[in-house]
Protein backbone atom coordinates (compact mmCIF):
# COMPACT_ATOMS: atom_id res chain seq x y z
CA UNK A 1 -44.88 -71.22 48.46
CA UNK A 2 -41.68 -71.66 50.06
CA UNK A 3 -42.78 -70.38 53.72
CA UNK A 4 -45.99 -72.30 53.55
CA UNK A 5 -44.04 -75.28 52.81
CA UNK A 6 -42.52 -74.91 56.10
CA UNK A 7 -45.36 -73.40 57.69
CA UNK A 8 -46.70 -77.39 56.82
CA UNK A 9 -43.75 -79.12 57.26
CA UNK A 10 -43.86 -78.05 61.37
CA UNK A 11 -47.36 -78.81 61.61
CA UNK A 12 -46.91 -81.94 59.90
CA UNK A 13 -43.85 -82.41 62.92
CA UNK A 14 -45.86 -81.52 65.20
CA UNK A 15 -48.54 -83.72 64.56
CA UNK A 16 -46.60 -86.86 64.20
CA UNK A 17 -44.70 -86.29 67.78
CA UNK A 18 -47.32 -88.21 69.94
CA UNK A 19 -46.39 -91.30 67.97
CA UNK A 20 -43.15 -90.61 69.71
CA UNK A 21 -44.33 -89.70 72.79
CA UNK A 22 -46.58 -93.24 72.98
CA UNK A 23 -44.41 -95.80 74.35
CA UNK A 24 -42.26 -93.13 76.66
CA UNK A 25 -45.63 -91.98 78.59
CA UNK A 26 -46.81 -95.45 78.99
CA UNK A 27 -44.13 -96.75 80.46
CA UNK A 28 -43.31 -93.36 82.83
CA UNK A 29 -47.03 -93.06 83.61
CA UNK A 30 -48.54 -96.02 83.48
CA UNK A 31 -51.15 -94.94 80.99
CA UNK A 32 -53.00 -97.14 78.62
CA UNK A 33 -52.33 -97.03 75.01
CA UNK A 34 -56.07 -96.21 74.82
CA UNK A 35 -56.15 -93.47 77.21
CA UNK A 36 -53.06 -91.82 75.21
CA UNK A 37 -54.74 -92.60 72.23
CA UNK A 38 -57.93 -91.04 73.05
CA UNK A 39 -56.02 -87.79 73.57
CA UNK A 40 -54.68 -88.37 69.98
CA UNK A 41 -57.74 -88.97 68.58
CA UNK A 42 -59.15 -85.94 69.76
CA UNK A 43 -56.25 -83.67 68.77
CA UNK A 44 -56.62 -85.60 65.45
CA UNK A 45 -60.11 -84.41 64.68
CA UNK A 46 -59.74 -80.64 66.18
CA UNK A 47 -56.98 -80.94 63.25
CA UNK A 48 -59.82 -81.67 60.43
CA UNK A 49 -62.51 -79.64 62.34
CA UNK A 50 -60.60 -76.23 62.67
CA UNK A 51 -60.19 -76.25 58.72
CA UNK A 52 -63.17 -74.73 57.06
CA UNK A 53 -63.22 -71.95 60.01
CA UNK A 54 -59.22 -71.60 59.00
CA UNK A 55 -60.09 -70.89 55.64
CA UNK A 56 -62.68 -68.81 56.62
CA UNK A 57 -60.75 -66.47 58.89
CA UNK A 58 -58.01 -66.06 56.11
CA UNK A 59 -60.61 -64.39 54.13
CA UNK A 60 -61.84 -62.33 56.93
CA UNK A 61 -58.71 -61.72 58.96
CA UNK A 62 -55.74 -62.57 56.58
CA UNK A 63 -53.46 -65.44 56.00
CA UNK A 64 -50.51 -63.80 58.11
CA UNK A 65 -52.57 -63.15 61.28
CA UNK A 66 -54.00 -66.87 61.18
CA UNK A 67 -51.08 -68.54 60.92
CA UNK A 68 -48.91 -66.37 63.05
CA UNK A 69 -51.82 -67.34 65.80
CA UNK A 70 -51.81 -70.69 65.24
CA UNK A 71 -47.65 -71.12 65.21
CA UNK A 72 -47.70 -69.04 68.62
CA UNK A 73 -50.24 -71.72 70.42
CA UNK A 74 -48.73 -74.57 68.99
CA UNK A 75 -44.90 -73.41 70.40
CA UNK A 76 -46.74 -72.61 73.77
CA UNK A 77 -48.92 -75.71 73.67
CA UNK A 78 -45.96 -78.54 73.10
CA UNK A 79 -44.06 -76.04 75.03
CA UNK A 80 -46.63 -76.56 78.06
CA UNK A 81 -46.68 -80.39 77.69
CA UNK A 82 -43.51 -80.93 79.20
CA UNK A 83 -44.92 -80.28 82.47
CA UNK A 84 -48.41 -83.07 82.28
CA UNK A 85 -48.78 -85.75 84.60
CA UNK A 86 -51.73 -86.35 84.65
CA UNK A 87 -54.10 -88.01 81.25
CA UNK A 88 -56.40 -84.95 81.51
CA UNK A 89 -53.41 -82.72 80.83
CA UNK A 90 -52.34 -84.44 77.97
CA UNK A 91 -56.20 -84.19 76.59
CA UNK A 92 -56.34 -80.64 76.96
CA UNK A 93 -52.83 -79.62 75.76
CA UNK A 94 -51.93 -82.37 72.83
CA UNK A 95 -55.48 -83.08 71.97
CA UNK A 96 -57.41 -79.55 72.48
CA UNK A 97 -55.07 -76.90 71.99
CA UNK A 98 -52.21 -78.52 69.83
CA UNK A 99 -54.70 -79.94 67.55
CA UNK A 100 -56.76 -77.22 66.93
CA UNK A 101 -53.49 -74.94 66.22
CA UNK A 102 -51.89 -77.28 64.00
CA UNK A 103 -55.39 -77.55 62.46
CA UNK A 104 -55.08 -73.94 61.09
CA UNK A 105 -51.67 -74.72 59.46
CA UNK A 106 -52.94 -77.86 57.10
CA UNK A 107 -54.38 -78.45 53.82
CA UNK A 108 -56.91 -75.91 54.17
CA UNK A 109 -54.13 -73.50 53.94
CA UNK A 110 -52.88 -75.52 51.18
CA UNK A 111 -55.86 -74.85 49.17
CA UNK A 112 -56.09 -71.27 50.06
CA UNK A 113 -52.70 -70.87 48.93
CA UNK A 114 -52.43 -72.58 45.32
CA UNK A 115 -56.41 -70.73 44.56
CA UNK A 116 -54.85 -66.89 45.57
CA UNK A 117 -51.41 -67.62 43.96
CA UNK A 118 -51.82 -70.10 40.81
CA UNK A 119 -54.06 -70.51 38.00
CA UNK A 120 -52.45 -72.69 36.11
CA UNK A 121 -49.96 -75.82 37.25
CA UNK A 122 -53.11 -75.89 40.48
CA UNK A 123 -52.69 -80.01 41.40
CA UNK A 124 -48.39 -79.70 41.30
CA UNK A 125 -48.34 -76.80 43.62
CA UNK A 126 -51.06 -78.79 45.61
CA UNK A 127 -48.72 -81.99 45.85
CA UNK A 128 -45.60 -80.05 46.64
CA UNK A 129 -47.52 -78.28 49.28
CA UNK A 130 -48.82 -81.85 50.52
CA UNK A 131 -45.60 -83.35 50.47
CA UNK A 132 -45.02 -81.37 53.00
CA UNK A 133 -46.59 -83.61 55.54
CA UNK A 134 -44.63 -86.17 54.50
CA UNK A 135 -41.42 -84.26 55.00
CA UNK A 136 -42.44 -83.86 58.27
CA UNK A 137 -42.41 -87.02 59.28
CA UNK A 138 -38.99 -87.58 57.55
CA UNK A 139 -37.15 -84.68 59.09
CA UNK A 140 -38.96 -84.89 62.99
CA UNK A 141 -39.55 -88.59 63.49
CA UNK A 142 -36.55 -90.32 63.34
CA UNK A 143 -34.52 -87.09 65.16
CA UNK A 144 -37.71 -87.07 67.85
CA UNK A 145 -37.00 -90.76 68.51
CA UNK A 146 -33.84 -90.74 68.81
CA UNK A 147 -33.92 -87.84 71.42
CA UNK A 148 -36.27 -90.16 72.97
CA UNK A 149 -34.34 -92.93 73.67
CA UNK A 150 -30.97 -91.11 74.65
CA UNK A 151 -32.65 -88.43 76.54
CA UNK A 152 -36.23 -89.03 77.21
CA UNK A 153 -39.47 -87.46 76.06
CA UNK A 154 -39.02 -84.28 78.05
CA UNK A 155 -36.73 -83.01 75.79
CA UNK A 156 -38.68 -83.99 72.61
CA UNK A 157 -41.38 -81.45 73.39
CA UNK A 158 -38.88 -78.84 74.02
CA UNK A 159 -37.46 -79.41 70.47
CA UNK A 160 -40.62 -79.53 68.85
CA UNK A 161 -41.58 -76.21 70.82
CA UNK A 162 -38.61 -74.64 69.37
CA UNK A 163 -38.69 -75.42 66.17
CA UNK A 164 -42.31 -73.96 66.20
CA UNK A 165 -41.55 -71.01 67.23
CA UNK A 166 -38.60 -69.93 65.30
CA UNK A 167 -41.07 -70.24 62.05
CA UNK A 168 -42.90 -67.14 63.51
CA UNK A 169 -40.40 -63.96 62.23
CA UNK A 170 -40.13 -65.61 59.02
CA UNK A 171 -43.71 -66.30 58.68
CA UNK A 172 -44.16 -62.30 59.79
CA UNK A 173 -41.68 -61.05 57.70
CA UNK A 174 -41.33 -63.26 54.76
CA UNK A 175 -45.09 -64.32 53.83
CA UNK A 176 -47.50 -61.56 51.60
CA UNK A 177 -51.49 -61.83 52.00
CA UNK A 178 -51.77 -62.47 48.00
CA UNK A 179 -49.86 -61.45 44.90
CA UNK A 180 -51.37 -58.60 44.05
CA UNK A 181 -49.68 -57.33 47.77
CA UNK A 182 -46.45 -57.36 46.22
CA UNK A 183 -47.52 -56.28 42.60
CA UNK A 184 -47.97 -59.82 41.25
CA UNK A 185 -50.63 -60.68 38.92
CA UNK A 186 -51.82 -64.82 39.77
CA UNK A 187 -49.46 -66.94 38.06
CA UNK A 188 -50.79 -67.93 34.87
CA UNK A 189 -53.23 -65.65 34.32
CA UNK A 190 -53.08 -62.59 31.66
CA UNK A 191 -51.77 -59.17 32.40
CA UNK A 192 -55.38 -57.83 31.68
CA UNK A 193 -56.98 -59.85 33.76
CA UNK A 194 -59.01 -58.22 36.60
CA UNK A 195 -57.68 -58.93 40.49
CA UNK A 196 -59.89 -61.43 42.33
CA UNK A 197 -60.58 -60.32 45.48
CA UNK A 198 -61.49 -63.34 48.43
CA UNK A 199 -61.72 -60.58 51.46
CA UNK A 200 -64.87 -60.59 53.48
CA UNK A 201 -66.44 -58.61 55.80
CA UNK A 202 -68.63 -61.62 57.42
CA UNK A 203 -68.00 -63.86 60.24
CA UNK A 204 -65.76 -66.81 60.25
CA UNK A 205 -68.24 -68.75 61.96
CA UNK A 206 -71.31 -67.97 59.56
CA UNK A 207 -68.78 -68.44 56.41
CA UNK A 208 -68.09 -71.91 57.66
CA UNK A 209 -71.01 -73.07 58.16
CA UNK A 210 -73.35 -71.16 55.23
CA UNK A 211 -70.49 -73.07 53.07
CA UNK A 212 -71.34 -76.08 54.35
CA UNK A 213 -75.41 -75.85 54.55
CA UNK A 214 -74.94 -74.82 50.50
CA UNK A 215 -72.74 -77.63 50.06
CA UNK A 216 -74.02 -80.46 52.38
CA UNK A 217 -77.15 -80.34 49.93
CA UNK A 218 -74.89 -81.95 46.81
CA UNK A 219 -74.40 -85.98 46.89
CA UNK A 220 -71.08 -85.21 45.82
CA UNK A 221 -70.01 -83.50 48.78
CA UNK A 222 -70.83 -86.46 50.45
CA UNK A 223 -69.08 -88.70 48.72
CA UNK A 224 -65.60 -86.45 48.88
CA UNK A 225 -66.78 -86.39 52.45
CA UNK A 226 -66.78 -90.51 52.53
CA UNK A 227 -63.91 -91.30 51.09
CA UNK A 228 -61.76 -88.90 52.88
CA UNK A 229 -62.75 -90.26 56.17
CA UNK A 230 -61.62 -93.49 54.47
CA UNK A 231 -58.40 -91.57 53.50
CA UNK A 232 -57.68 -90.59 57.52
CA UNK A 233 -58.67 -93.81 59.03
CA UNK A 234 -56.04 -95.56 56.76
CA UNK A 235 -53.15 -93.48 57.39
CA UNK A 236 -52.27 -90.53 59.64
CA UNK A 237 -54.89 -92.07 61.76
CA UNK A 238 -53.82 -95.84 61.72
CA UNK A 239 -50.62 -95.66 60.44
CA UNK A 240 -49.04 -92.39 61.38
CA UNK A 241 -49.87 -93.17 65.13
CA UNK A 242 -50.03 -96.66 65.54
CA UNK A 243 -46.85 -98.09 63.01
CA UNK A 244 -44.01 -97.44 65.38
CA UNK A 245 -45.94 -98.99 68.38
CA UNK A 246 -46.58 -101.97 66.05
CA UNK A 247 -42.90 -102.29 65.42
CA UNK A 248 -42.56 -102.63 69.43
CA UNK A 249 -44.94 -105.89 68.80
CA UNK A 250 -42.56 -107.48 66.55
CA UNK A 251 -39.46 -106.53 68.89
CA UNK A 252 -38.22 -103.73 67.06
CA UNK A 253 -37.16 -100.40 68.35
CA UNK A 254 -38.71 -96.73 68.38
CA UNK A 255 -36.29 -95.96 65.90
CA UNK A 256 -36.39 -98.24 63.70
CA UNK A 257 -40.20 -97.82 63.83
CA UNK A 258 -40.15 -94.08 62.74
CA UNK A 259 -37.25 -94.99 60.75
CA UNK A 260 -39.69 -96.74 58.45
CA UNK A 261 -41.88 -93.85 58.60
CA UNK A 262 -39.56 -91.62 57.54
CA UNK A 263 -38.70 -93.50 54.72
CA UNK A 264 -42.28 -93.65 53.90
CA UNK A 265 -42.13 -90.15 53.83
CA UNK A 266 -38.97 -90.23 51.42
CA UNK A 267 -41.25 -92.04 48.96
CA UNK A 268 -44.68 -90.03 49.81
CA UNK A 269 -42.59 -87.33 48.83
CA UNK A 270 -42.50 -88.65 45.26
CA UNK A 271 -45.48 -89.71 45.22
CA UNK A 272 -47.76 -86.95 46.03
CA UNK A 273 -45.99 -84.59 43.98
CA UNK A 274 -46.16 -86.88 40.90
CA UNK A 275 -49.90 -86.63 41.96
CA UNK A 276 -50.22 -83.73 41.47
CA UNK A 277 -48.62 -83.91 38.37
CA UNK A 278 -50.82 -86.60 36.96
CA UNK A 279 -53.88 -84.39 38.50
CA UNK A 280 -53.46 -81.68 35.83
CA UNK A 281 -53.64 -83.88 32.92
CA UNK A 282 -56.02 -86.77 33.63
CA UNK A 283 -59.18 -87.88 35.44
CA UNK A 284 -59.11 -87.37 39.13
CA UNK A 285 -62.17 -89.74 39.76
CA UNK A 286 -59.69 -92.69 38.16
CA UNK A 287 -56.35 -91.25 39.77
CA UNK A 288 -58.26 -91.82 43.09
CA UNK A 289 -59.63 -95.44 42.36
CA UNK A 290 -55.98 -96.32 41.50
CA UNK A 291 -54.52 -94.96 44.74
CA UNK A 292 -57.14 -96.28 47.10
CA UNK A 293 -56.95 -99.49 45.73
CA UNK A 294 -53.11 -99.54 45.61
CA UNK A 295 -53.33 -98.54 49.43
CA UNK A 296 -55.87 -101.23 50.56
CA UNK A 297 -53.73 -103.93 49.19
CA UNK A 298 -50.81 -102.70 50.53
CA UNK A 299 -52.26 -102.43 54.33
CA UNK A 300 -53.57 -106.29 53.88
CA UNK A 301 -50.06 -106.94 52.93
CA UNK A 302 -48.69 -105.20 56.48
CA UNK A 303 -49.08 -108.03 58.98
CA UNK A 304 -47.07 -110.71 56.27
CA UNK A 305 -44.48 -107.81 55.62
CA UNK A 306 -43.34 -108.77 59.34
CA UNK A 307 -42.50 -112.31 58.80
CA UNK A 308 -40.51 -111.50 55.81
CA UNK A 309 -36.60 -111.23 56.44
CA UNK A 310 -35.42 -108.99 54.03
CA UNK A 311 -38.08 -107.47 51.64
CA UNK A 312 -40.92 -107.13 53.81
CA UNK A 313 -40.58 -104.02 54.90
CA UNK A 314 -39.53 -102.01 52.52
CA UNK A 315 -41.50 -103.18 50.06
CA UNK A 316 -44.37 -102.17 52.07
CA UNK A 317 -42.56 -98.45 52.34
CA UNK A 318 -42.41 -97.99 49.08
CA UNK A 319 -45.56 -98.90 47.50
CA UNK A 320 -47.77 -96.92 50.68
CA UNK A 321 -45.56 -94.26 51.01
CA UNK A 322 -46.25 -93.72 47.16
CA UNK A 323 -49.50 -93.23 48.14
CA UNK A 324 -49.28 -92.25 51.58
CA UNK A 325 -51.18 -88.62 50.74
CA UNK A 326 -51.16 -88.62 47.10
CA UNK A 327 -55.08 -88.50 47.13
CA UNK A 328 -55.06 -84.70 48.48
CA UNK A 329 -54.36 -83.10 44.80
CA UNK A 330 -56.97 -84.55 43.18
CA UNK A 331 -59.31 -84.52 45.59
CA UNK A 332 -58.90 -80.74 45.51
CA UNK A 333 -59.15 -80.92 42.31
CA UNK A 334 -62.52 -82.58 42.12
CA UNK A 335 -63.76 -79.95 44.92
CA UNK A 336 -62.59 -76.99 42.70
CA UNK A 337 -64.35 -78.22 39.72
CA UNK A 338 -67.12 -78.80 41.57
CA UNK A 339 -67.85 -75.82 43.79
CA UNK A 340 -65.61 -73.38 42.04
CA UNK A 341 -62.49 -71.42 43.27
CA UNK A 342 -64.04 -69.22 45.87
CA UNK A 343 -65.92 -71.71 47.84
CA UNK A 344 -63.36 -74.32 47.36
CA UNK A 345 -61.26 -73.68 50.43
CA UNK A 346 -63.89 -73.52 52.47
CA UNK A 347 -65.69 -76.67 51.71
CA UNK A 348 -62.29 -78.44 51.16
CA UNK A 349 -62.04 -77.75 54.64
CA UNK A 350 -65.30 -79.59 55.61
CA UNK A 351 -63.96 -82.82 53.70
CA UNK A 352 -60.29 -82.36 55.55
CA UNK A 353 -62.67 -82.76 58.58
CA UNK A 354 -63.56 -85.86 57.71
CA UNK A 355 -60.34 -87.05 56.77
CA UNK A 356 -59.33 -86.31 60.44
CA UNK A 357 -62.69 -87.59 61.56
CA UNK A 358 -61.68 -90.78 60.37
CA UNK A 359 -58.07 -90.56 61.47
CA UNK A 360 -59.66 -90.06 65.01
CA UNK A 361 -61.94 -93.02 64.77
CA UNK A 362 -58.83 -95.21 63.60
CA UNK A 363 -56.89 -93.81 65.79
CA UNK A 364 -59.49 -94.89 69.10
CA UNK A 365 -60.64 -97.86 67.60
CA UNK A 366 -56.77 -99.23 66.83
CA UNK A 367 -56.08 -98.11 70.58
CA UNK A 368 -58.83 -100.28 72.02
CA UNK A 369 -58.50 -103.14 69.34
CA UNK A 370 -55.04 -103.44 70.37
CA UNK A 371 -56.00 -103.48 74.15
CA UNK A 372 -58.14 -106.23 74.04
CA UNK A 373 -56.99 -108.53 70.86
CA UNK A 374 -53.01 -107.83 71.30
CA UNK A 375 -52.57 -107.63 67.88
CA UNK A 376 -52.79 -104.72 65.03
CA UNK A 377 -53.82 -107.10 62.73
CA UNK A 378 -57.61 -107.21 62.95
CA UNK A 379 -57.66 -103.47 62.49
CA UNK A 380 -54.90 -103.42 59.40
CA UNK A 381 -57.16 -105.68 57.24
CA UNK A 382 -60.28 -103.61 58.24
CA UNK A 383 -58.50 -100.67 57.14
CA UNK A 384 -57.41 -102.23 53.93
CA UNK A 385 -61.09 -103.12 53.20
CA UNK A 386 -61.91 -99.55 53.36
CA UNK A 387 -59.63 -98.61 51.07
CA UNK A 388 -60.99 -100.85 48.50
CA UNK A 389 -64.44 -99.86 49.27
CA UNK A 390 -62.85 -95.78 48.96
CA UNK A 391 -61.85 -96.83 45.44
CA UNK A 392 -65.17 -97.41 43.83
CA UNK A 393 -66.80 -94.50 45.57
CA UNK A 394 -64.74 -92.14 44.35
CA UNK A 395 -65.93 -93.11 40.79
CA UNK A 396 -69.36 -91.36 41.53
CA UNK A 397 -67.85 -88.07 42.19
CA UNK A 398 -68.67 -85.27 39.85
CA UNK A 399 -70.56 -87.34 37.00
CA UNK A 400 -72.85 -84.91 36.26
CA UNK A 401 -69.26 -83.98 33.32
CA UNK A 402 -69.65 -87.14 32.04
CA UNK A 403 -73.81 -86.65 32.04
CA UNK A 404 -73.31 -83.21 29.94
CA UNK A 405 -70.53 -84.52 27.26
CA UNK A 406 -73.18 -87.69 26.33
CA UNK A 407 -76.00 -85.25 26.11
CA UNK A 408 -74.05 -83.33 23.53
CA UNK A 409 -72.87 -85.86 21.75
């Protein structure tokens, strides 16, 4: 748990270092914050698309072997990127190639994890493992910026690279394929208990995408689908690219931009684990109204949070980092239930896709909204809206419990 943490917590880095990068490249370049954030966009949604053939290559090829892959291309990748100068570059290397890596090492793996290794205390694990994301941002962003501004963005990419690739030997020498590897029985289940065995002989490819035709026929993969496209497009897409850019607006600096995204990740960090806390002992269908809700009015609350002196802010980093991610546990949860432990990392993967889907069209669609209107605040409330609309969706997931227990009674 402990190496995928990290695993995570560089992916998460990784992923968060073109927010860095924004500002630097248009100014050295010339670019346009939509051409840079087309190349985010795109390396945003080879991050969701690359999960449900990620799970399905760890059950034909092995945990290890995936991630080791995906850790090597990601060092070489960011590695690579210190040499663009041209847009084109920065498409293939940032949004091809980085994002489908760092794609590999994200919830998906989460998922695969806590269903090999746990059986009981799932939705904790889950929101430990997702605060890793958050811890990301905390322990690259305000570091990355500063490097930024001191030393330019050159050197950024040659820390991230790095850091990347001195998680490889530990990830080769520290991190067993499944308990029963190292003589472990799943935690929480009996001694007499027979192994479960998720190894495959098929392909990746046909894994994927059989999951998907099976699963694609259910409304409620749908609606998981829906509402975590809502779930991207209101943070990691909007937010987690655009917030230190918006700071610029208001005549604040890079750091003190991913200053307030790290402590949003201070308080995510709380937040999602309590998550997936709360996800073990009570409804995920209402844990998810409450938290999209929460969110929307929180992001209609952004552009005022500017124009107030002292508590503005913060109080805005504290009640979205809360809930900056702490939808993943149940959500999981929900998909588990649903489709059952096997299938479940698989199809999780297909709704992580359209989380990142959406964090790709938010990503774009603040780009060009910013372009023309020269203002964020157009696309904050839309995103807020969403949110609310996310929150009675999710309410429609999985009835078909609530359908069997008033037939019996």
């Amino acid at each position: 748990m402990g190496i995928v943490f990290l695993v995570l917590l560089v992916a998460a880095g990784t992923q968060a270092t073109p927010s860095v990068l924004m500002v630097p490249l248009e100014r050295e370049f010339g670019w346009s914050r939509t051409t840079i954030s087309l190349a985010i966009s795109i390396d945003i949604a080879l991050y969701g698309l690359m999960g449900p053939f990620a799970a399905a290559a760890m059950q034909r090829f092995g945990v290890r072997p995936t991630i080791l892959t995906a850790l090597t291309t990601i060092a070489v990748g960011v590695g690579l990127s210190s040499m663009m100068s041209h847009p084109w570059q920065m498409i293939i290397l940032w949004g091809v190639m980085i994002g489908g890596a760092t794609g590999v090492a994200a919830l998906t793996l989460s998922a695969t994890i806590v269903n090999r290794w746990f059986t009981t205390h799932r939705g904790l694990v889950m929101g430990l493992l997702t605060a890793s994301t958050a811890t990301g941002s905390l322990v690259f962003l305000p570091m990355l910026a500063a490097i930024s501004e001191r030393f330019g963005w050159r050197l950024v990419v040659f820390v991230v690279a790095g850091i990347a690739a001195a998680v490889i030997p530990l990830v080769a020498l520290l991190l067993p394929e499944r308990p029963q590897s190292i003589g472990l029985k799943t935690y929480g289940e009996s001694a007499d208990f027979p192994a479960p065995s998720d190894e495959t002989t098929n392909n990746p490819i046909a894994i994927a995408f059989s999951t998907l035709m099976s699963a694609s026929k259910t409304k409620d993969f749908w609606l998981l689908f829906a509402s975590f496209f809502i779930c991207g497009a209101s943070t990691n897409g909007y937010v987690g690219t655009h917030l230190i850019a918006m700071c610029g607006d208001y005549g604040m600096s890079e750091v003190q931009g991913a200053s307030l995204l790290a402590a949003m990740g201070v308080f995510d960090l709380i937040g999602t684990t309590l998550s997936g806390w709360l996800s073990d002992r009570f409804n995920s269908r209402v844990l998810l109204f409450w938290y999209y809700g929460l969110r929307g009015l929180s992001l209609m609350y952004l552009p005022y949070a500017f124009g107030i002196d002292f508590f503005g802010l913060p109080l805005f980093a504290v009640f979205y980092g809360l809930d900056w991610v702490a939808t993943v546990a149940p959500t999981v949860r929900l998909t588990t239930d649903r489709y059952g432990k096997e299938a479940a990392p698989v199809v999780f993967g297909w709704i992580v896709a359209g989380h990142q889907l959406g964090a790709a069209f938010a990503t774009l669609g603040a780009g060009m909204l910013r372009a023309s209107l020269g203002t964020y605040t157009v696309t904050t409330m839309l995103s807020g809206g969403l949110c609310i609309v996310a929150s009675f969706v999710v309410l429609r997931i999985n009835r078909r419990e609530r359908r069997a227990a008033a037939q019996l009674v």
